[in-house]
C-alpha atoms as a PDB file:
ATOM      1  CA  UNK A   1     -91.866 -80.611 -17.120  1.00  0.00           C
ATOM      2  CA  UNK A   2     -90.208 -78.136 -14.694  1.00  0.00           C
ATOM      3  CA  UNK A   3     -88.895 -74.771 -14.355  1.00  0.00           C
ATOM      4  CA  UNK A   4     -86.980 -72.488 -12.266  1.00  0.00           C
ATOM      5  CA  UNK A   5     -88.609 -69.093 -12.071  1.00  0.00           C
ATOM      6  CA  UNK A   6     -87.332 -65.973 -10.163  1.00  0.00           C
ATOM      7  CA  UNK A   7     -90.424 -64.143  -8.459  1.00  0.00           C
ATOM      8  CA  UNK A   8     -89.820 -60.937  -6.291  1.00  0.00           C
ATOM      9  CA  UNK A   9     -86.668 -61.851  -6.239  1.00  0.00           C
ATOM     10  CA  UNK A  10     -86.603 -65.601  -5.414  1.00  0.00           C
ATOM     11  CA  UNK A  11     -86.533 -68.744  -7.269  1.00  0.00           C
ATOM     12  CA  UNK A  12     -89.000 -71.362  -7.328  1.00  0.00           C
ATOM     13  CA  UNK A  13     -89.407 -74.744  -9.046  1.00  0.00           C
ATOM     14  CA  UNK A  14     -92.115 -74.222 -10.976  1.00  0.00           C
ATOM     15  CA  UNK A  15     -94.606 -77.612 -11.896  1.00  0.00           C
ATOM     16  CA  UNK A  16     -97.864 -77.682 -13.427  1.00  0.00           C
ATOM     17  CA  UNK A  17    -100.747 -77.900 -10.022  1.00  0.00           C
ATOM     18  CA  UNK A  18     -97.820 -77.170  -7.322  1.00  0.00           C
ATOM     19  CA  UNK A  19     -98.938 -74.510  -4.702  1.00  0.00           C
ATOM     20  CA  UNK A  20     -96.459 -72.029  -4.042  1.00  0.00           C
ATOM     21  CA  UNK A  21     -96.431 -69.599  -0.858  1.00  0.00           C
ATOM     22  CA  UNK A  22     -93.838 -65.969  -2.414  1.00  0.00           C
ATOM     23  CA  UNK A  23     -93.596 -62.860  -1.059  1.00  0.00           C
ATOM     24  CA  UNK A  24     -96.520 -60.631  -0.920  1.00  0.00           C
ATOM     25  CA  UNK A  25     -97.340 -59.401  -4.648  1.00  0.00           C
ATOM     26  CA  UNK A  26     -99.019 -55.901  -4.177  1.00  0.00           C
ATOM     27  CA  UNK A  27    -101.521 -55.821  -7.034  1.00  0.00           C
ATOM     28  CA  UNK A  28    -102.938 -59.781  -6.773  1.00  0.00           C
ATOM     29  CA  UNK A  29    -106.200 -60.535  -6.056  1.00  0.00           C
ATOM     30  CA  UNK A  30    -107.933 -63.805  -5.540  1.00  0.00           C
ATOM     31  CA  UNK A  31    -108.737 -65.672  -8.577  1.00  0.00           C
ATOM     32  CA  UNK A  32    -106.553 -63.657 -10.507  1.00  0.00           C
ATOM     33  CA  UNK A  33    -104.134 -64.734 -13.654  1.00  0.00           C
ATOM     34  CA  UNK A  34    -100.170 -64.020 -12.612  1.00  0.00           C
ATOM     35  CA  UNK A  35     -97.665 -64.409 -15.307  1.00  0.00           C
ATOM     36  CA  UNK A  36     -94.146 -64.563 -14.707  1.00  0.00           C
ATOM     37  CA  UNK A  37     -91.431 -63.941 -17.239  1.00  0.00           C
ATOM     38  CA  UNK A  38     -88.223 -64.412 -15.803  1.00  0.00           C
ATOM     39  CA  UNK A  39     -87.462 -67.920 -16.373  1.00  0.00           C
ATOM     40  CA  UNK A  40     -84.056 -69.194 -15.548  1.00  0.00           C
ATOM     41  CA  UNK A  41     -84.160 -73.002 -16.483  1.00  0.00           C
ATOM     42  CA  UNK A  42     -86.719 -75.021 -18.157  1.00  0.00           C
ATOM     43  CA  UNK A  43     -86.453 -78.897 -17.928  1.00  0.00           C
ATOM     44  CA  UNK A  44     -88.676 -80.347 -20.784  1.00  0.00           C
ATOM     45  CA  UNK A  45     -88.556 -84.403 -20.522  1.00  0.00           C
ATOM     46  CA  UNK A  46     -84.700 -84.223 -19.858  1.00  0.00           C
ATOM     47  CA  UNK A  47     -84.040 -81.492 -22.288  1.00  0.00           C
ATOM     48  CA  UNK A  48     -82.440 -78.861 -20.332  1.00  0.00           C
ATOM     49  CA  UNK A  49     -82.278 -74.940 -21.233  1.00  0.00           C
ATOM     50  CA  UNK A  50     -80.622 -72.937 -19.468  1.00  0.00           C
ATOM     51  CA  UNK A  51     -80.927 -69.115 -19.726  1.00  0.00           C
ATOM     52  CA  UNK A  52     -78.475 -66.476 -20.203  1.00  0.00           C
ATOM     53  CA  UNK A  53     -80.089 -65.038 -17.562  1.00  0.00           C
ATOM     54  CA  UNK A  54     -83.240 -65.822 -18.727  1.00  0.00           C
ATOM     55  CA  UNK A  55     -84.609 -68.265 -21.471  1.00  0.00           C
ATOM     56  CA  UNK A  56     -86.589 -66.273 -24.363  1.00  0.00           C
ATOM     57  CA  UNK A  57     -90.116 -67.313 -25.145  1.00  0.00           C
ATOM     58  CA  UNK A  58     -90.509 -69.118 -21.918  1.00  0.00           C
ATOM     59  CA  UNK A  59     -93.092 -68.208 -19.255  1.00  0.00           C
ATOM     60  CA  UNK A  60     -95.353 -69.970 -15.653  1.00  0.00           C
ATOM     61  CA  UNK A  61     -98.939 -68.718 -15.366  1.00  0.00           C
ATOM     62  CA  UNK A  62    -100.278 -69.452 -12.012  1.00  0.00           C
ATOM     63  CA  UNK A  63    -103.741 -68.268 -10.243  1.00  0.00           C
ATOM     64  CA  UNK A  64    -103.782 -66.162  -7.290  1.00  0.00           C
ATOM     65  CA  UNK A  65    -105.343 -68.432  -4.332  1.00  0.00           C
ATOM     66  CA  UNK A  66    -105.082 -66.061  -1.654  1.00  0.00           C
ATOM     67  CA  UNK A  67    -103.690 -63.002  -2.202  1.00  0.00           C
ATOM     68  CA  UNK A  68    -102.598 -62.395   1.896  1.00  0.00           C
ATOM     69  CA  UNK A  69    -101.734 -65.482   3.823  1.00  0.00           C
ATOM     70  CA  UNK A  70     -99.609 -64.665   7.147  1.00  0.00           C
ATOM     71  CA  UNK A  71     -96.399 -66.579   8.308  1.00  0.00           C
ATOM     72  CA  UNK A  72     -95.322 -67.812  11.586  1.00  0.00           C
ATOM     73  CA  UNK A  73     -94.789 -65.397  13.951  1.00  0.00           C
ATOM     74  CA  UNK A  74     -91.122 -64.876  15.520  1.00  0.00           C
ATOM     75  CA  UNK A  75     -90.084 -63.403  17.978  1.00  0.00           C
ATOM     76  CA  UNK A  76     -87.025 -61.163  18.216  1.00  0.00           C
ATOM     77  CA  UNK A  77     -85.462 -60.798  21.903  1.00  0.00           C
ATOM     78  CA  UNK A  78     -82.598 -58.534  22.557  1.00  0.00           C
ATOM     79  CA  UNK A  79     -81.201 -58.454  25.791  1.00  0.00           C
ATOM     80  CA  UNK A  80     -78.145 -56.382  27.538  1.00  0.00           C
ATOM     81  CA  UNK A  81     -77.095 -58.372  30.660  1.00  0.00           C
ATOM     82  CA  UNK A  82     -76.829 -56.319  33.530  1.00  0.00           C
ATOM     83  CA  UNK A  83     -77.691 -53.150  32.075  1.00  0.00           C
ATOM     84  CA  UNK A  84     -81.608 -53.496  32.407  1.00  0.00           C
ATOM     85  CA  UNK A  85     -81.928 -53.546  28.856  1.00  0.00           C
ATOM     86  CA  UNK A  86     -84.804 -55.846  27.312  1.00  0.00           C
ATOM     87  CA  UNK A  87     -86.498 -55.168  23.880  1.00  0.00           C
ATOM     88  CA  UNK A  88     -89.410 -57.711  22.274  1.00  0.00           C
ATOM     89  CA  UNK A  89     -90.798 -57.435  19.004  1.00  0.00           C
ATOM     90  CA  UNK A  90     -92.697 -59.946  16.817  1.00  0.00           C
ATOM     91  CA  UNK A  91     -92.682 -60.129  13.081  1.00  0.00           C
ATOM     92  CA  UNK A  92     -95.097 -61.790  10.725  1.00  0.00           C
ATOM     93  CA  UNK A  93     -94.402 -62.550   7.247  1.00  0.00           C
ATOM     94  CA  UNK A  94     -96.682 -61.724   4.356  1.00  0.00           C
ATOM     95  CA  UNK A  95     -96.895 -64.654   2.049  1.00  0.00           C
ATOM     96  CA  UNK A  96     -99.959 -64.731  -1.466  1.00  0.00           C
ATOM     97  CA  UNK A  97    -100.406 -68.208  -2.350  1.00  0.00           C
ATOM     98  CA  UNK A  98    -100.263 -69.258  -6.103  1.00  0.00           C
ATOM     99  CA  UNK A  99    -101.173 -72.198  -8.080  1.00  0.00           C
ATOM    100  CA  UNK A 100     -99.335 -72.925 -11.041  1.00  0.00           C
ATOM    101  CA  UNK A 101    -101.667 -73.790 -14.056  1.00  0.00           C
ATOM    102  CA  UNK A 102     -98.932 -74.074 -16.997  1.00  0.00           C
ATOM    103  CA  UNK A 103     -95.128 -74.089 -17.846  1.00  0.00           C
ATOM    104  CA  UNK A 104     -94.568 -72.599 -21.363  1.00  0.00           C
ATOM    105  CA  UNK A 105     -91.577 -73.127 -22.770  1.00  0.00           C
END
């Protein structure tokens, strides 16, 4: 049993012990109970539901694992040839890491 869940504004598939990495959620701290509401599809054995834009009565708890986990870092290099123009900057990515405990559907 799967499901496809939209959190902070992206969509997951959503199983029962997968480890997720979304965007930073604000409020979570470790060991922590998330619940997420806005679930798009729910695959139950091969029965299919698909929301319109969400299916009713469905939800994904997860735990909070860590509640600030930091990307890769890239770099972004800008460069104007011949017009002694450089600019570096780095950017790292907040992530919180989630475990999904159940699918409710």
């Amino acid at each position: 049993m799967y499901a496809i869940v939209e959190i902070n504004g992206q969509q997951f598939k959503a199983e029962e012990g997968k480890k997720l990495f979304v965007q930073h959620i604000k409020e979570a701290e470790e060991g922590q109970a998330v619940e997420f509401e806005k679930v798009l599809l729910v695959d139950a054995d091969g029965a299919v539901k698909v929301g319109a834009p969400t299916v009713e009565g469905a939800k994904v708890t997860a735990e909070v694992v860590n509640p600030l986990v930091k990307g890769d870092k890239v770099i972004v290099f800008k460069m104007k040839r011949r017009k002694d123009s450089r600019k570096k900057n780095g950017h790292r990515q907040q992530y919180t890491e989630i475990v999904i405990k159940s699918v409710i559907a």
